[in-house]
PDB file of N, CA and C in Angstrom:
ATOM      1  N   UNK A   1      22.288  -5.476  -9.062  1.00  0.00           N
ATOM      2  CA  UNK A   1      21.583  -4.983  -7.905  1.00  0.00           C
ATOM      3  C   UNK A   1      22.483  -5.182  -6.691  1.00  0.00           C
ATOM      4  N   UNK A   2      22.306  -4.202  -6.067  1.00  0.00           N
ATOM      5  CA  UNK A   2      22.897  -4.007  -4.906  1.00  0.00           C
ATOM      6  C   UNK A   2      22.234  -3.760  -3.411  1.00  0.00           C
ATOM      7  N   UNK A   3      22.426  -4.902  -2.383  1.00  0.00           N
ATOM      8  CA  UNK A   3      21.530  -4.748  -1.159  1.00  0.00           C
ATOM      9  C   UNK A   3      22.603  -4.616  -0.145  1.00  0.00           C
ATOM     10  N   UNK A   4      22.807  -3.156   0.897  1.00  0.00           N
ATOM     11  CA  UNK A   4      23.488  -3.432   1.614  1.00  0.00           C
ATOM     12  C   UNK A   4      22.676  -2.326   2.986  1.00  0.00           C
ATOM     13  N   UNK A   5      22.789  -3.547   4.071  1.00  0.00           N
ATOM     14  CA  UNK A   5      22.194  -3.386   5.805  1.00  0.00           C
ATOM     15  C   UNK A   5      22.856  -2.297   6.619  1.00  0.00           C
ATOM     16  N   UNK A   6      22.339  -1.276   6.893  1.00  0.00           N
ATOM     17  CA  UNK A   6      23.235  -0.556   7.738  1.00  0.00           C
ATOM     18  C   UNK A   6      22.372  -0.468   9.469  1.00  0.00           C
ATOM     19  N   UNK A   7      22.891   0.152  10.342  1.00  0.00           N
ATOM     20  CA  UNK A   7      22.379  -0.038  11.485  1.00  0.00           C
ATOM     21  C   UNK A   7      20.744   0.807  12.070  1.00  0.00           C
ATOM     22  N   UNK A   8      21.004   1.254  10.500  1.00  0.00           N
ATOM     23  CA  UNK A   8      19.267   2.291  10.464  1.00  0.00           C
ATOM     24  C   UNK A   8      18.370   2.004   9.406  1.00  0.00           C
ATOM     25  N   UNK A   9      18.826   1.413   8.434  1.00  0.00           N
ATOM     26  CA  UNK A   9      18.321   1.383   6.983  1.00  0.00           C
ATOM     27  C   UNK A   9      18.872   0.182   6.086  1.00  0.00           C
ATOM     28  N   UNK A  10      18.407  -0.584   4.767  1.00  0.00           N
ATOM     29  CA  UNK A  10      18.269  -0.641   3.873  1.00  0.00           C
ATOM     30  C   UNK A  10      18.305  -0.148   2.598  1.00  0.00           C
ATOM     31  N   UNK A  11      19.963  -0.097   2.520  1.00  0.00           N
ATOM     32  CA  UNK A  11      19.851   0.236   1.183  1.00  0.00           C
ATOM     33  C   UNK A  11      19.973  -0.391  -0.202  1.00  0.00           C
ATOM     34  N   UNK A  12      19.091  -0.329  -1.449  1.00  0.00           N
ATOM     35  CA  UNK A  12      19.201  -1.067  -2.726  1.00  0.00           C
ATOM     36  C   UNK A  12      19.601  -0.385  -3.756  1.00  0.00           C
ATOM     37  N   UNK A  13      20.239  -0.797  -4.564  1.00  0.00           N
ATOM     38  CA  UNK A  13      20.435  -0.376  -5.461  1.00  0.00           C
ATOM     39  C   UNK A  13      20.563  -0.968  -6.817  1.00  0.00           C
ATOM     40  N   UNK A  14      20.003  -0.060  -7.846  1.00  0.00           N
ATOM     41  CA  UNK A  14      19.184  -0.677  -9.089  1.00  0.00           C
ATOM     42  C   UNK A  14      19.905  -0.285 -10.001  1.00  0.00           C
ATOM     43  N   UNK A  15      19.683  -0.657 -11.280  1.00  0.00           N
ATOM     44  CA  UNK A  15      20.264  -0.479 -12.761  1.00  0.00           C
ATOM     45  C   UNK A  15      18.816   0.825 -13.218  1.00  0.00           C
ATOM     46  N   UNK A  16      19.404   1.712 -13.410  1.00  0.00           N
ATOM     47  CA  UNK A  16      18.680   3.484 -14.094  1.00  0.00           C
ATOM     48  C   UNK A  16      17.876   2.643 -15.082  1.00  0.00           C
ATOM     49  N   UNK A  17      17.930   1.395 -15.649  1.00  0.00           N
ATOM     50  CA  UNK A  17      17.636   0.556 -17.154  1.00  0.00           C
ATOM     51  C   UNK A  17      16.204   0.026 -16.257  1.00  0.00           C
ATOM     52  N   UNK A  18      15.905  -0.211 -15.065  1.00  0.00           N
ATOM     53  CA  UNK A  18      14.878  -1.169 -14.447  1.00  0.00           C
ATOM     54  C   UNK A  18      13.504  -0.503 -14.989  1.00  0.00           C
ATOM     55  N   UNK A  19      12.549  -1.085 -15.105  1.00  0.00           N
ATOM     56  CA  UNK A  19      10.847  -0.424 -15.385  1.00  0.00           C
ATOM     57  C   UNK A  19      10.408   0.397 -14.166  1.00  0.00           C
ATOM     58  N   UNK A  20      10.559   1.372 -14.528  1.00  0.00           N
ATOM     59  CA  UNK A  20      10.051   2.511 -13.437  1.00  0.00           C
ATOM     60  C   UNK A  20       8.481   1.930 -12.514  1.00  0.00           C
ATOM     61  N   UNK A  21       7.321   1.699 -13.344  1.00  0.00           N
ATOM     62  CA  UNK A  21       6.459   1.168 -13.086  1.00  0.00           C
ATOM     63  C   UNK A  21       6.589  -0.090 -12.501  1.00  0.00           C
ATOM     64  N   UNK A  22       7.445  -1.036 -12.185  1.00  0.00           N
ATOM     65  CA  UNK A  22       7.683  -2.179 -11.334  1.00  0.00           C
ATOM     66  C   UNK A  22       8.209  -1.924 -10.440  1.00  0.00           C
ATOM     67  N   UNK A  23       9.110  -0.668 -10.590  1.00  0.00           N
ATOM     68  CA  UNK A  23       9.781  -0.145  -9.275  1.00  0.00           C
ATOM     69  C   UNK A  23       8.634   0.520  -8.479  1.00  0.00           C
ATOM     70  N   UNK A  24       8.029   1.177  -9.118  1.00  0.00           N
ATOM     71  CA  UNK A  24       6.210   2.712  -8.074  1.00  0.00           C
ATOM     72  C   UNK A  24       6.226   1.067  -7.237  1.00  0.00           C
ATOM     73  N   UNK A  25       5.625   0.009  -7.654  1.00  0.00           N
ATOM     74  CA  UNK A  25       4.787  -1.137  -7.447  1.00  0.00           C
ATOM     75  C   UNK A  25       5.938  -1.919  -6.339  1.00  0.00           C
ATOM     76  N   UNK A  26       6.787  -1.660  -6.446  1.00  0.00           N
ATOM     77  CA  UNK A  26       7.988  -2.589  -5.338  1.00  0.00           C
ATOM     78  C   UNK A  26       8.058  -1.256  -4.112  1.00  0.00           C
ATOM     79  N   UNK A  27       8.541   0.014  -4.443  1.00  0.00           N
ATOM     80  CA  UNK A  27       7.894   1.016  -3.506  1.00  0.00           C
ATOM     81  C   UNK A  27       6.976   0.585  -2.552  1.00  0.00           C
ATOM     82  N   UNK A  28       5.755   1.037  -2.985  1.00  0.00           N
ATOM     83  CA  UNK A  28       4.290   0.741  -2.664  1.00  0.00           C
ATOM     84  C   UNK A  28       4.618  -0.161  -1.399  1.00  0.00           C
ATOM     85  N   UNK A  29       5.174  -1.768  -1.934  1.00  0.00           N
ATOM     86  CA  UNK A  29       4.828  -2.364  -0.885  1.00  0.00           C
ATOM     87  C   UNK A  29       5.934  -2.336  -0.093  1.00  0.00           C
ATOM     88  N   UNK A  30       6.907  -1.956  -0.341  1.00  0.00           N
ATOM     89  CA  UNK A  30       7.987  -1.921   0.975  1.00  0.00           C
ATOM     90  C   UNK A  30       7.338  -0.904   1.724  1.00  0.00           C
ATOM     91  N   UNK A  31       6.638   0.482   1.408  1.00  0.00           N
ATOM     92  CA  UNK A  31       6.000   1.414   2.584  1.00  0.00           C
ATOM     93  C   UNK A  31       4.718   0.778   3.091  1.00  0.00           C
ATOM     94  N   UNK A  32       3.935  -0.337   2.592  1.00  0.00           N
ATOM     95  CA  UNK A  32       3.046  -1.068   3.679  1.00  0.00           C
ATOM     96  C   UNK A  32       3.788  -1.488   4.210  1.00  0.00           C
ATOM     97  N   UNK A  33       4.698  -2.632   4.109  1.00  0.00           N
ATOM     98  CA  UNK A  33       5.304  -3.505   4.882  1.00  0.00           C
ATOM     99  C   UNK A  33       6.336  -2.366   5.851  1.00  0.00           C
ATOM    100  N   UNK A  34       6.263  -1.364   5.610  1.00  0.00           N
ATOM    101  CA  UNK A  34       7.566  -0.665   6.800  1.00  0.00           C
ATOM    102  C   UNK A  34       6.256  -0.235   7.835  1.00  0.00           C
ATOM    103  N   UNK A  35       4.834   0.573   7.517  1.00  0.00           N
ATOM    104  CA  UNK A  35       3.735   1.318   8.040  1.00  0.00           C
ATOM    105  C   UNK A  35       3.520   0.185   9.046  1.00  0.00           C
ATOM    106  N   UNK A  36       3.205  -1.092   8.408  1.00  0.00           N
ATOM    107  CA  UNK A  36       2.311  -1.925   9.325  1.00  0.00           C
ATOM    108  C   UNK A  36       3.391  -2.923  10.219  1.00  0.00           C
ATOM    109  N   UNK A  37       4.248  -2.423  10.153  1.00  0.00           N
ATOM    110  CA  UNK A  37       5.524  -4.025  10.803  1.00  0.00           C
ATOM    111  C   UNK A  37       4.974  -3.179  12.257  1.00  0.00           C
ATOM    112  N   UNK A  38       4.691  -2.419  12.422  1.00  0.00           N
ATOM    113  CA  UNK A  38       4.469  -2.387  14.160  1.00  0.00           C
ATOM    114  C   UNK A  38       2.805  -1.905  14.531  1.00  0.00           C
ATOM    115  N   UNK A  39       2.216  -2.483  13.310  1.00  0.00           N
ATOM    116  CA  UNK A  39       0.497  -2.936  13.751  1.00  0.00           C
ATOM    117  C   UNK A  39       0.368  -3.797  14.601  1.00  0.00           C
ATOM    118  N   UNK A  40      -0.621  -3.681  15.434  1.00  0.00           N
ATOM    119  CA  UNK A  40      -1.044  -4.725  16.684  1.00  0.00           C
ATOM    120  C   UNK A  40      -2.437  -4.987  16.126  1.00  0.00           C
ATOM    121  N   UNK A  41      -2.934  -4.226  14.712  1.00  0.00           N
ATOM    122  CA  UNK A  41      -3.992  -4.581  14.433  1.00  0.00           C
ATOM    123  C   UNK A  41      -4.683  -6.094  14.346  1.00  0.00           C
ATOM    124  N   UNK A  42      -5.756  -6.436  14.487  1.00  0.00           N
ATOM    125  CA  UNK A  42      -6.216  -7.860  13.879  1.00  0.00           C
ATOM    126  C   UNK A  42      -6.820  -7.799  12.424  1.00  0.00           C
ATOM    127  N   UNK A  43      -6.592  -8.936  11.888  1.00  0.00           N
ATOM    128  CA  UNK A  43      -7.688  -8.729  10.149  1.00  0.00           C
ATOM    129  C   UNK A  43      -9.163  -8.526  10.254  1.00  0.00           C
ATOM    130  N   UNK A  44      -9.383  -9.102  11.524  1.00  0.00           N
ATOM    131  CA  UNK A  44     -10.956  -8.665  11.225  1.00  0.00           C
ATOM    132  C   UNK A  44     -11.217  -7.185  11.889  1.00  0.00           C
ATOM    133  N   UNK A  45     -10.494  -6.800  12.188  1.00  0.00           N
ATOM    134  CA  UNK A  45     -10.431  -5.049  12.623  1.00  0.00           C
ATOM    135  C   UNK A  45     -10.392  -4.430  11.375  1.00  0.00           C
ATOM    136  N   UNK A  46      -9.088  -4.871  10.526  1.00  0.00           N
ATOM    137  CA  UNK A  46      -9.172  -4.225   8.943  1.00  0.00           C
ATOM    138  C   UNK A  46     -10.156  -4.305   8.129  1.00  0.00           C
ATOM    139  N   UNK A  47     -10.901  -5.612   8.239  1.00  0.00           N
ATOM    140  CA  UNK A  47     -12.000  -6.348   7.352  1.00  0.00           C
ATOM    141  C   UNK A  47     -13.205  -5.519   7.649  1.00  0.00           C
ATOM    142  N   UNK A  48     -13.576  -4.995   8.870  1.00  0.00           N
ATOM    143  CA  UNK A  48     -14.279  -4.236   9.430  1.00  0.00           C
ATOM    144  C   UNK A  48     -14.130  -3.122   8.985  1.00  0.00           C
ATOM    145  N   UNK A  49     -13.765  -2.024   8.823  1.00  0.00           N
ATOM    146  CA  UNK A  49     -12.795  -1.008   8.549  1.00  0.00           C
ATOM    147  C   UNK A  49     -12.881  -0.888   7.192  1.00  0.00           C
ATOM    148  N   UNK A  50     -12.449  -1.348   6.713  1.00  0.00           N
ATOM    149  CA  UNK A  50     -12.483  -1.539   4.268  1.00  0.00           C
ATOM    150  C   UNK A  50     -13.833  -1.506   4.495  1.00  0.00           C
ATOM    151  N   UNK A  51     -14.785  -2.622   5.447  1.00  0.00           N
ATOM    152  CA  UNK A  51     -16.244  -2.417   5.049  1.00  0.00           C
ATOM    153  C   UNK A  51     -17.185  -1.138   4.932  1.00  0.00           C
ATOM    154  N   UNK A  52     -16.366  -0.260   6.485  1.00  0.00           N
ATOM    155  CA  UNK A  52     -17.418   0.721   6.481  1.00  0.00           C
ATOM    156  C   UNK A  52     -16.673   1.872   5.547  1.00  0.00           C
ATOM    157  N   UNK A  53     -15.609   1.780   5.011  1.00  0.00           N
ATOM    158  CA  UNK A  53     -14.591   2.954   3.999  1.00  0.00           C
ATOM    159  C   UNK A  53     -15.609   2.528   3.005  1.00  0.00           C
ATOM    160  N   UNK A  54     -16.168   1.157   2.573  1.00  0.00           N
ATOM    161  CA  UNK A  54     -16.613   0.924   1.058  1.00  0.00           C
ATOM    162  C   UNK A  54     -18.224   1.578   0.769  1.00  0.00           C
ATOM    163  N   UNK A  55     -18.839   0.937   2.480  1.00  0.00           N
ATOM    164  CA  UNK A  55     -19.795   1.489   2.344  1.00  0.00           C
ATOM    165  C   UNK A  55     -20.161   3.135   2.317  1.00  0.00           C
ATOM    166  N   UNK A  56     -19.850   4.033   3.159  1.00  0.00           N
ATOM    167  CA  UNK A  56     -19.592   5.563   2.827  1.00  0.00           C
ATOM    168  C   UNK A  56     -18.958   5.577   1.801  1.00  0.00           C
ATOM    169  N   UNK A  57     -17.776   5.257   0.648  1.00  0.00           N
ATOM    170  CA  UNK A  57     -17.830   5.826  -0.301  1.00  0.00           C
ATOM    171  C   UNK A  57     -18.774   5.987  -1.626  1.00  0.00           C
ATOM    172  N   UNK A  58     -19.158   4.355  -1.480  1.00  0.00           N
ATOM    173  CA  UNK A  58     -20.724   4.332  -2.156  1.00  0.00           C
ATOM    174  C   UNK A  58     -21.947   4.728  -2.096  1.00  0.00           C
ATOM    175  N   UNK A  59     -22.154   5.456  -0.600  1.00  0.00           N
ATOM    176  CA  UNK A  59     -23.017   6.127  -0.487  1.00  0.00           C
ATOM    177  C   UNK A  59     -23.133   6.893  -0.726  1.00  0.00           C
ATOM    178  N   UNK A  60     -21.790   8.021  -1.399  1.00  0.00           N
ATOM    179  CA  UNK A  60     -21.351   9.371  -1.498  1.00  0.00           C
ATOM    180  C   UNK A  60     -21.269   9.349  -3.059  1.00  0.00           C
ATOM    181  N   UNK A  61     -20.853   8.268  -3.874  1.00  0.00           N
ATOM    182  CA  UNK A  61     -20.627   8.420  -5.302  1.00  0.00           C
ATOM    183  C   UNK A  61     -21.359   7.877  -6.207  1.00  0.00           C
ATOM    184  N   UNK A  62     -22.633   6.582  -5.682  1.00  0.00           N
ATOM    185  CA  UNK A  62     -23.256   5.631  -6.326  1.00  0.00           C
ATOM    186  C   UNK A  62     -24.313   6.685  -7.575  1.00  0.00           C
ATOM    187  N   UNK A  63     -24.471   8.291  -7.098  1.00  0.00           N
ATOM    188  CA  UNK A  63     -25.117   8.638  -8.224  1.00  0.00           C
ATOM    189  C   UNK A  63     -24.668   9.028  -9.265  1.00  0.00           C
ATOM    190  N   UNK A  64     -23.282   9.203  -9.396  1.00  0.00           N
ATOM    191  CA  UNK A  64     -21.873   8.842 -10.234  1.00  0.00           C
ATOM    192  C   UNK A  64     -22.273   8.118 -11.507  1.00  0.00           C
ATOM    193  N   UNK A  65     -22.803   6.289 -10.934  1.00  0.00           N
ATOM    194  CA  UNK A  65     -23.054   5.685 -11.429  1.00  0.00           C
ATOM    195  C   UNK A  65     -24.234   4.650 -11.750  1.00  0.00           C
ATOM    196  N   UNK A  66     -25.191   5.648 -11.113  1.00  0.00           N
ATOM    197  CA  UNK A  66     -26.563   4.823 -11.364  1.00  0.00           C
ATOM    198  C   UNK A  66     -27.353   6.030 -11.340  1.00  0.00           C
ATOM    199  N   UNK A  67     -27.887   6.132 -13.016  1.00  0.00           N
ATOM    200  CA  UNK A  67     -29.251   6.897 -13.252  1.00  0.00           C
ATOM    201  C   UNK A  67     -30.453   6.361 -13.004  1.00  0.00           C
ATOM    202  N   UNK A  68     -31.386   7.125 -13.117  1.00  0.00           N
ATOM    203  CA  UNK A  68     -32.577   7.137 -12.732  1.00  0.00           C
ATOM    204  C   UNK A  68     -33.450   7.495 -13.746  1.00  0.00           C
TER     205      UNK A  68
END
């Protein structure tokens, strides 16, 4: 593996042999961690936020999964 800093970017470099699926999953979080490095958000703003995403989606799909 190869990590080298340039004055814009991060670049790595991997063996073609690595688990594709550990790589999606190392992806993933380097694009949170790049999205949110200039959040001013607070957690209970997010915590707030997941609540009302959870509640509207369950309100929209719960007959999905609960008969009557």
């Amino acid at each position: 593996m190869i990590i080298e800093r340039t004055k814009s970017e991060i670049v790595i470099r991997v063996s073609s042999k690595i688990n594709t699926y550990g790589l999606q999953r190392l992806v993933g979080y380097l694009k949170y961690q790049e999205h949110t490095s200039t959040s001013q958000a607070k957690q209970s703003d997010i915590d707030t936020l997941a609540k009302e995403v959870n509640k509207s989606w369950w309100n929209n799909n719960k007959q999905r999964f609960i008969t009557e």
